[in-house]
Protein backbone atom coordinates (compact mmCIF):
# COMPACT_ATOMS: atom_id res chain seq x y z
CA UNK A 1 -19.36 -46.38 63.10
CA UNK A 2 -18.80 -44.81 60.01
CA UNK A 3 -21.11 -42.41 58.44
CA UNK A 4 -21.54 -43.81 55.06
CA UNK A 5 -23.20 -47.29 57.09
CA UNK A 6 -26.92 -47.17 56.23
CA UNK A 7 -29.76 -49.60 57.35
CA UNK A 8 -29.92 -51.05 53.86
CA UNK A 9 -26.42 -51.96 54.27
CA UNK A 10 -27.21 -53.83 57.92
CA UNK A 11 -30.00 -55.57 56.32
CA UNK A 12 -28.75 -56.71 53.14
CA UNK A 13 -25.76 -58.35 55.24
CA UNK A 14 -28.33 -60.00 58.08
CA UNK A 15 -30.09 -61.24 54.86
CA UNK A 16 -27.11 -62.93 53.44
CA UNK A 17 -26.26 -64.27 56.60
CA UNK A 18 -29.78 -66.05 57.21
CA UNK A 19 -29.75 -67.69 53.98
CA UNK A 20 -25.96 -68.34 52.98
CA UNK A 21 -26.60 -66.90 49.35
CA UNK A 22 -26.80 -63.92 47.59
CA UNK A 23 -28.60 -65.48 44.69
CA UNK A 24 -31.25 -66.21 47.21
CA UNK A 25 -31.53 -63.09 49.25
CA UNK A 26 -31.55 -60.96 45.69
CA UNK A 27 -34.59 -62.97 44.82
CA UNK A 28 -36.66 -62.54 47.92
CA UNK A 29 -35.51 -58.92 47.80
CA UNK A 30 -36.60 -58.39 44.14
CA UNK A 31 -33.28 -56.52 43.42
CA UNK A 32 -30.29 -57.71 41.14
CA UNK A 33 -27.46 -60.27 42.59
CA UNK A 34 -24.77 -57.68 40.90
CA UNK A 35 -26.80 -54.69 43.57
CA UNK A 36 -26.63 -56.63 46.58
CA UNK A 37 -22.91 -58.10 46.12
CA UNK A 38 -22.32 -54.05 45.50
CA UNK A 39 -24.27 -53.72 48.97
CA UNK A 40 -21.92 -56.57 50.50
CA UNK A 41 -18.79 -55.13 48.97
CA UNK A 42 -19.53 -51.38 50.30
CA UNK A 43 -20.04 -52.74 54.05
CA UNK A 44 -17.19 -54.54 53.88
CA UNK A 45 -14.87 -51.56 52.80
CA UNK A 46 -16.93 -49.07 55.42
CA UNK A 47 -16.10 -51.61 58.20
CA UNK A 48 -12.33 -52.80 57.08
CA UNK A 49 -13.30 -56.06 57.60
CA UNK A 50 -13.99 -59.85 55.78
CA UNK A 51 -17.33 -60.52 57.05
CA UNK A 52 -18.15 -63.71 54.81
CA UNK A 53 -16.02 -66.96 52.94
CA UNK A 54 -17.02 -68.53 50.74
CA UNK A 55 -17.58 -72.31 50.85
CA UNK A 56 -18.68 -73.87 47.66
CA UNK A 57 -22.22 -71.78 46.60
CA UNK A 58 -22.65 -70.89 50.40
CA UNK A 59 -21.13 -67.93 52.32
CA UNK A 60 -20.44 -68.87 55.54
CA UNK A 61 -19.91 -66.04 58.22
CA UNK A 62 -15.96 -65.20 59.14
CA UNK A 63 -15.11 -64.76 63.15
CA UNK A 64 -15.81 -60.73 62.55
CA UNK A 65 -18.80 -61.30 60.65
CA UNK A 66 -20.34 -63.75 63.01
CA UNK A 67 -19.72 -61.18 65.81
CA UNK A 68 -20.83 -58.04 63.82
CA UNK A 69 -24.47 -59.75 63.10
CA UNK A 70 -24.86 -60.56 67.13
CA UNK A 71 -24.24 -56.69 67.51
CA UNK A 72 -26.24 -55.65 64.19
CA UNK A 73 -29.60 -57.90 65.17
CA UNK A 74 -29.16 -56.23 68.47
CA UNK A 75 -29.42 -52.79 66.93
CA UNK A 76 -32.42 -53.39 64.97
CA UNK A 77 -33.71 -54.82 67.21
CA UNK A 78 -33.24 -51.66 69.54
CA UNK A 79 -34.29 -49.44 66.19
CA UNK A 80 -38.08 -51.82 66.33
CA UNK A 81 -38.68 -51.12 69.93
CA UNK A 82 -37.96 -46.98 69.41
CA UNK A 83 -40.11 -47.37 66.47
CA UNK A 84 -42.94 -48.71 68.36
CA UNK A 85 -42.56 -47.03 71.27
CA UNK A 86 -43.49 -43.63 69.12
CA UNK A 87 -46.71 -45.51 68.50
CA UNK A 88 -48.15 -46.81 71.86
CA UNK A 89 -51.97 -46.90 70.89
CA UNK A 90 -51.64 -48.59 67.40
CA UNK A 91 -52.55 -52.28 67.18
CA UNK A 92 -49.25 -54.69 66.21
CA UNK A 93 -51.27 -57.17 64.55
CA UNK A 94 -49.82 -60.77 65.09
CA UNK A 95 -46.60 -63.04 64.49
CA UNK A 96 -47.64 -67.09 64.06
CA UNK A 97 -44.87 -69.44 64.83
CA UNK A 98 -45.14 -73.14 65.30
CA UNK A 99 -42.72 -74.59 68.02
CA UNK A 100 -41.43 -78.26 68.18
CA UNK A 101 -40.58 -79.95 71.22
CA UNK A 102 -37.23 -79.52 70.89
CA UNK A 103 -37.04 -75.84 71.85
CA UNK A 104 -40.35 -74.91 73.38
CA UNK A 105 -39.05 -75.90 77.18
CA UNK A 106 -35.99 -73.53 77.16
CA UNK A 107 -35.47 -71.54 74.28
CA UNK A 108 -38.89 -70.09 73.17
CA UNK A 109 -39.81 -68.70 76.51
CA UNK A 110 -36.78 -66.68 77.03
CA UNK A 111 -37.12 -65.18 72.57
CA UNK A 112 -41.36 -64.95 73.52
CA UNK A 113 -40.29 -62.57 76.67
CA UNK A 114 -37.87 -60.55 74.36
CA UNK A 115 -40.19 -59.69 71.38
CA UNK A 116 -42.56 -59.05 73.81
CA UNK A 117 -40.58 -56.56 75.21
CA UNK A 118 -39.52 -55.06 72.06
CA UNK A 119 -42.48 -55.34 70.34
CA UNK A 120 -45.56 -54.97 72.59
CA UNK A 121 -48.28 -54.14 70.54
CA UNK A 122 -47.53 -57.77 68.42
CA UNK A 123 -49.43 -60.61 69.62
CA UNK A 124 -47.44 -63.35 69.46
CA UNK A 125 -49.59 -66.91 68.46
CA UNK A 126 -48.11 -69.43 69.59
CA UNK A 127 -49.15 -73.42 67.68
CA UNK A 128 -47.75 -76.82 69.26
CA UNK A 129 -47.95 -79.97 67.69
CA UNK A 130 -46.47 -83.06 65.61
CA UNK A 131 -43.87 -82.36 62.94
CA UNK A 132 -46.50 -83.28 59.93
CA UNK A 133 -48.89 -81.04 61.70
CA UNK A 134 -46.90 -77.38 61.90
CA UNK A 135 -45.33 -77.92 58.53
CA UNK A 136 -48.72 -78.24 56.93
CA UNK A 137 -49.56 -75.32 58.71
CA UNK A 138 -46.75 -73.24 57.20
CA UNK A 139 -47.10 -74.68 54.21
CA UNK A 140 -50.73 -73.16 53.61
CA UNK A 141 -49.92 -69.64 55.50
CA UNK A 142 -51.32 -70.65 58.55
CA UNK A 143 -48.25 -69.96 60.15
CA UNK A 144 -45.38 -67.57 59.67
CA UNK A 145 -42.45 -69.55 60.54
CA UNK A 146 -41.44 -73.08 62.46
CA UNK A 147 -38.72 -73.41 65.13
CA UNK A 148 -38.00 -77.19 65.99
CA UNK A 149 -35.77 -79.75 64.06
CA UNK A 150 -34.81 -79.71 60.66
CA UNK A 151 -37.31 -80.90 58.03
CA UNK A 152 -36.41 -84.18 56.26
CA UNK A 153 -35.12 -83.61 52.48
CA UNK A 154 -38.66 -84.77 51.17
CA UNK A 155 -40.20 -82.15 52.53
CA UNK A 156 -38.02 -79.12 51.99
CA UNK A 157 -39.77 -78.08 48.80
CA UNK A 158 -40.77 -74.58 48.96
CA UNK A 159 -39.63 -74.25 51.92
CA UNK A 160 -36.11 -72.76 53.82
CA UNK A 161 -33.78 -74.02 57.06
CA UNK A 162 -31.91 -71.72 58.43
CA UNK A 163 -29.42 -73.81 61.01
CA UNK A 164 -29.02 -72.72 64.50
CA UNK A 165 -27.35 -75.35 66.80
CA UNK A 166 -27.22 -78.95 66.91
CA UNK A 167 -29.00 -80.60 69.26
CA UNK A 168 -28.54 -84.26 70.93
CA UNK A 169 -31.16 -87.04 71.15
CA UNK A 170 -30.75 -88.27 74.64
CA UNK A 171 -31.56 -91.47 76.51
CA UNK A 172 -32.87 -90.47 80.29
CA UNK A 173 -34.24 -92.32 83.32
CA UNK A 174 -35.44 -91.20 86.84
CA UNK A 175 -32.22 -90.19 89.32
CA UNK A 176 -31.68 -93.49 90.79
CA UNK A 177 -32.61 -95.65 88.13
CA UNK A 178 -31.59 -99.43 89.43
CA UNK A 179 -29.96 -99.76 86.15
CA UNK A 180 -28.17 -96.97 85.34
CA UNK A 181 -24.80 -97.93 85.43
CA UNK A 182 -25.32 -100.79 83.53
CA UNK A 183 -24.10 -101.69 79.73
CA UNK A 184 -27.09 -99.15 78.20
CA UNK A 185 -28.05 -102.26 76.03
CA UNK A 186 -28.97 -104.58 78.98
CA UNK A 187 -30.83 -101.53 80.59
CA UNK A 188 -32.99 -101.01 77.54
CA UNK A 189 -34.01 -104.83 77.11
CA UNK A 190 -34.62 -105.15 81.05
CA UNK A 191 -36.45 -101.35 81.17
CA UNK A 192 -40.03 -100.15 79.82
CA UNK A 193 -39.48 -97.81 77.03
CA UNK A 194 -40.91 -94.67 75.63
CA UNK A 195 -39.92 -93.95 71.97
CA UNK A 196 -40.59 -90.55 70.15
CA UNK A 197 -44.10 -91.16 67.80
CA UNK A 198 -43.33 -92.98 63.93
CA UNK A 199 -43.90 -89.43 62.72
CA UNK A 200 -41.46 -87.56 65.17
CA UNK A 201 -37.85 -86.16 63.29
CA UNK A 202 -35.77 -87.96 65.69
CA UNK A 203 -37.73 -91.14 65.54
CA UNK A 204 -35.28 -92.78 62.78
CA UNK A 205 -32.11 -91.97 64.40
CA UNK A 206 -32.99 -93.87 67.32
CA UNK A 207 -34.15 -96.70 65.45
CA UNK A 208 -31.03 -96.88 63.94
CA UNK A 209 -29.26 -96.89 67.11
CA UNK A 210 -31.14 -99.19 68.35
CA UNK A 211 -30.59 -101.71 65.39
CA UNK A 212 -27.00 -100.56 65.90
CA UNK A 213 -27.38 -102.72 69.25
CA UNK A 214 -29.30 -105.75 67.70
CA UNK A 215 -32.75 -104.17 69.47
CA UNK A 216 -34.32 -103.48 66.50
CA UNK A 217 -37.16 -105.43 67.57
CA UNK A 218 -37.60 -103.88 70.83
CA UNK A 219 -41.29 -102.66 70.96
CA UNK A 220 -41.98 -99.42 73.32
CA UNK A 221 -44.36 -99.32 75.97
CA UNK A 222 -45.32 -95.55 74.95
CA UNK A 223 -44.45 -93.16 72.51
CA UNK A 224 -44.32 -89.38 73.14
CA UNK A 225 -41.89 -86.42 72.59
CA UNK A 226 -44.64 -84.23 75.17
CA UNK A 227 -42.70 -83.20 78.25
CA UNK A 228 -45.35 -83.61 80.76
CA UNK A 229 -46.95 -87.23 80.22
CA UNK A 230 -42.95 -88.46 78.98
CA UNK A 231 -41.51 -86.64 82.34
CA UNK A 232 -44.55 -87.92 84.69
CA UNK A 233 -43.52 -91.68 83.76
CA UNK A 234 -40.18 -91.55 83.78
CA UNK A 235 -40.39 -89.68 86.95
CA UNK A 236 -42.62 -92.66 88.59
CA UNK A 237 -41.13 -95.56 87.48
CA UNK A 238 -38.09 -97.32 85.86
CA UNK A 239 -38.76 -96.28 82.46
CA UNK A 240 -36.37 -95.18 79.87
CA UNK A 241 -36.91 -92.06 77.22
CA UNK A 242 -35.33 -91.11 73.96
CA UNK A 243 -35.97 -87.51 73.96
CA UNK A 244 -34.77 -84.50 72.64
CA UNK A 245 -32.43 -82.96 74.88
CA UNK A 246 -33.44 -79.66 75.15
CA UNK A 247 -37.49 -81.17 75.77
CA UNK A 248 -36.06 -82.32 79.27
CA UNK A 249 -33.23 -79.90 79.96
CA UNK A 250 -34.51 -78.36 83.24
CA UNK A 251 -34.98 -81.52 84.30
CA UNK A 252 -31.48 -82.50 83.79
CA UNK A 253 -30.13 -79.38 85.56
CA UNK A 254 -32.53 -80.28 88.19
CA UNK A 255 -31.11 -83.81 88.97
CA UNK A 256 -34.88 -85.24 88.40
CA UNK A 257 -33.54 -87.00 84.95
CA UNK A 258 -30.13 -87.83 84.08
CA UNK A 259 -28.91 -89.11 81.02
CA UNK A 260 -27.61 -92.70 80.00
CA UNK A 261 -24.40 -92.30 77.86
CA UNK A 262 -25.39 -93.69 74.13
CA UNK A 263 -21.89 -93.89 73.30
CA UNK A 264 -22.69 -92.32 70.10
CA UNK A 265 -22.27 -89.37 68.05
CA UNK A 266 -25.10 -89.65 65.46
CA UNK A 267 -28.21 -89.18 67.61
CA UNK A 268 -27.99 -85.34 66.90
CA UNK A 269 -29.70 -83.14 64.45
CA UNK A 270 -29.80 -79.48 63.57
CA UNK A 271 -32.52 -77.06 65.08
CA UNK A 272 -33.54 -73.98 63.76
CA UNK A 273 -36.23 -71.70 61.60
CA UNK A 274 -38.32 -73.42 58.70
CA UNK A 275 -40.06 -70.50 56.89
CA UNK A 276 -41.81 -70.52 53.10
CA UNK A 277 -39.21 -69.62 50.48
CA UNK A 278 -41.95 -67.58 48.31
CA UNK A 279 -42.35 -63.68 49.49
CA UNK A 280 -40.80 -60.74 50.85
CA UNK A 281 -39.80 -61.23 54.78
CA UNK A 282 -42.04 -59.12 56.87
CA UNK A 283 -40.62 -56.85 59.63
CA UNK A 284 -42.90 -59.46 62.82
CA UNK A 285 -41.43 -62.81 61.50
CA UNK A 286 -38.26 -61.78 60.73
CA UNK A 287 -37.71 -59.80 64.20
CA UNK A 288 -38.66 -62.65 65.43
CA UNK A 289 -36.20 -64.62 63.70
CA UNK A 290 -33.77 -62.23 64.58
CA UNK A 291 -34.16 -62.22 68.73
CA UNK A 292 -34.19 -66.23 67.96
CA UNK A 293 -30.89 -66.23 66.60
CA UNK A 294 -29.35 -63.61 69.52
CA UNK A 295 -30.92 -66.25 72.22
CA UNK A 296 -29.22 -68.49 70.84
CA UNK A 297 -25.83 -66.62 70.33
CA UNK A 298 -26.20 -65.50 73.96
CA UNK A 299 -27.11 -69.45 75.02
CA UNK A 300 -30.25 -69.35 76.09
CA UNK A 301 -30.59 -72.99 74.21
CA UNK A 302 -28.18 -74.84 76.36
């Protein structure tokens, strides 16, 4: 690497790349746009490389760029851990994150085992609940940050999404389901149904879809994005669930549920972290952030 590469250099680019904006990161950085395009510019001439395009206002990582931030979040990361190792009596304090559904089966176990590992004297609170719920919570400070769906345009003031994969709303039933190979129309009139709550993200995509069939009339039997009462009925009878994908994914690797082709490409939505635009980024959260967005470079979503 070469000399002249400093850490103000890594973060100013990890920065840019979490937000899509230097106008943005300049702001929450309290430092001139003009300094941190400077900052940009400099890394990009050290490292003889294009590391962003530009796409309308947003930059939008290049191939080298999106591989150099895997590779840089890995190195702070390492740079935390030394940092705390020095300090093995000293009390962490605590990161708060709210977790949706939608990534607390798969995803957040495998990022809550990495910060744990590189940072052990954080405690790590950890809130579940509705949509409405966690981003009232963030909203007044209870939390630091929100992993889950994508907040709905309404509710995006003073607040920031930073996208990290798109994930599918599925249909699943029981392995075995009578009706499973039927046309998934005549197995939703003839099967009970469980429907995410009227508050849930996901909820108005599959109400479209289901109008999209001429079912918009079709009344659940129970409504639930929870894993273990949604998976414990499904599992025992010959209901039918639209659920986040990632929500049942070990059971779909499994062979316990398996997944009734929609036929659509809409029932999607983007997951990632909701944080409050207002202040600096603290080193917790944003480590945090940063082991979230490795996982899911390395997978650990899917």
């Amino acid at each position: 690497m070469h000399p002249a590469i400093k850490l103000r250099h890594i973060r100013a680019f990890l920065a840019i790349a979490a937000e899509g904006s230097l106008s943005a990161v300049a702001r929450a950085q309290g430092i001139s746009q003009p300094a941190l395009s400077r900052t940009l510019a400099e890394l990009e001439a050290l490292l003889a490389v294009r590391l962003f395009r530009r796409e309308g206002r947003r930059l939008i990582l290049t191939e080298p760029g999106a591989l150099f931030r895997h590779h840089a979040t890995l190195g702070l990361q390492a740079f935390a851990a030394g940092a705390a190792a020095l300090r093995p009596g000293t009390a962490g304090g605590a990161v708060r994150v709210g977790v949706l559904p939608t990534a607390a089966t798969r995803l957040f176990p495998a990022v809550a085992l990495r910060f744990r590992a590189l940072a052990p004297e954080t405690v790590l609170t950890v809130e579940t609940g509705p949509h409405a719920y966690l981003m009232h919570r963030l909203r007044e400070g209870a939390i630091d940050l929100t992993l889950g769906r994508m907040p709905a345009a309404a509710e995006m003031a003073g607040l920031t999404f930073e996208h990290l994969y798109e994930e599918p709303v599925v249909l699943v039933a029981r392995s075995g389901h009578p009706l499973a190979a039927a046309p998934v129309a005549e197995a939703l009139r003839a099967s009970p149904l469980i429907l995410p709550p009227a508050g849930a993200i996901i909820r108005r995509a599959v109400d479209d879809y289901l109008v999209s069939l001429g079912l918009g009339g079709l009344r659940p039997a129970w409504e639930t994005v929870a894993l273990a009462p949604g998976r414990g009925i499904v599992a025992g009878s010959d209901a039918l669930w639209f659920i986040s994908r990632g929500v049942v994914a070990e059971e779909l690797d499994s062979g316990a549920l398996r997944v009734l082709p929609t036929g659509v490409g809409f029932l999607s939505g983007a997951v990632g972290l909701t944080r409050r635009q207002a202040g600096a980024a603290t080193p917790g959260p944003e480590l945090l952030a940063q082991i979230t967005r490795a996982a899911v470079g390395e997978g650990a979503h899917g």
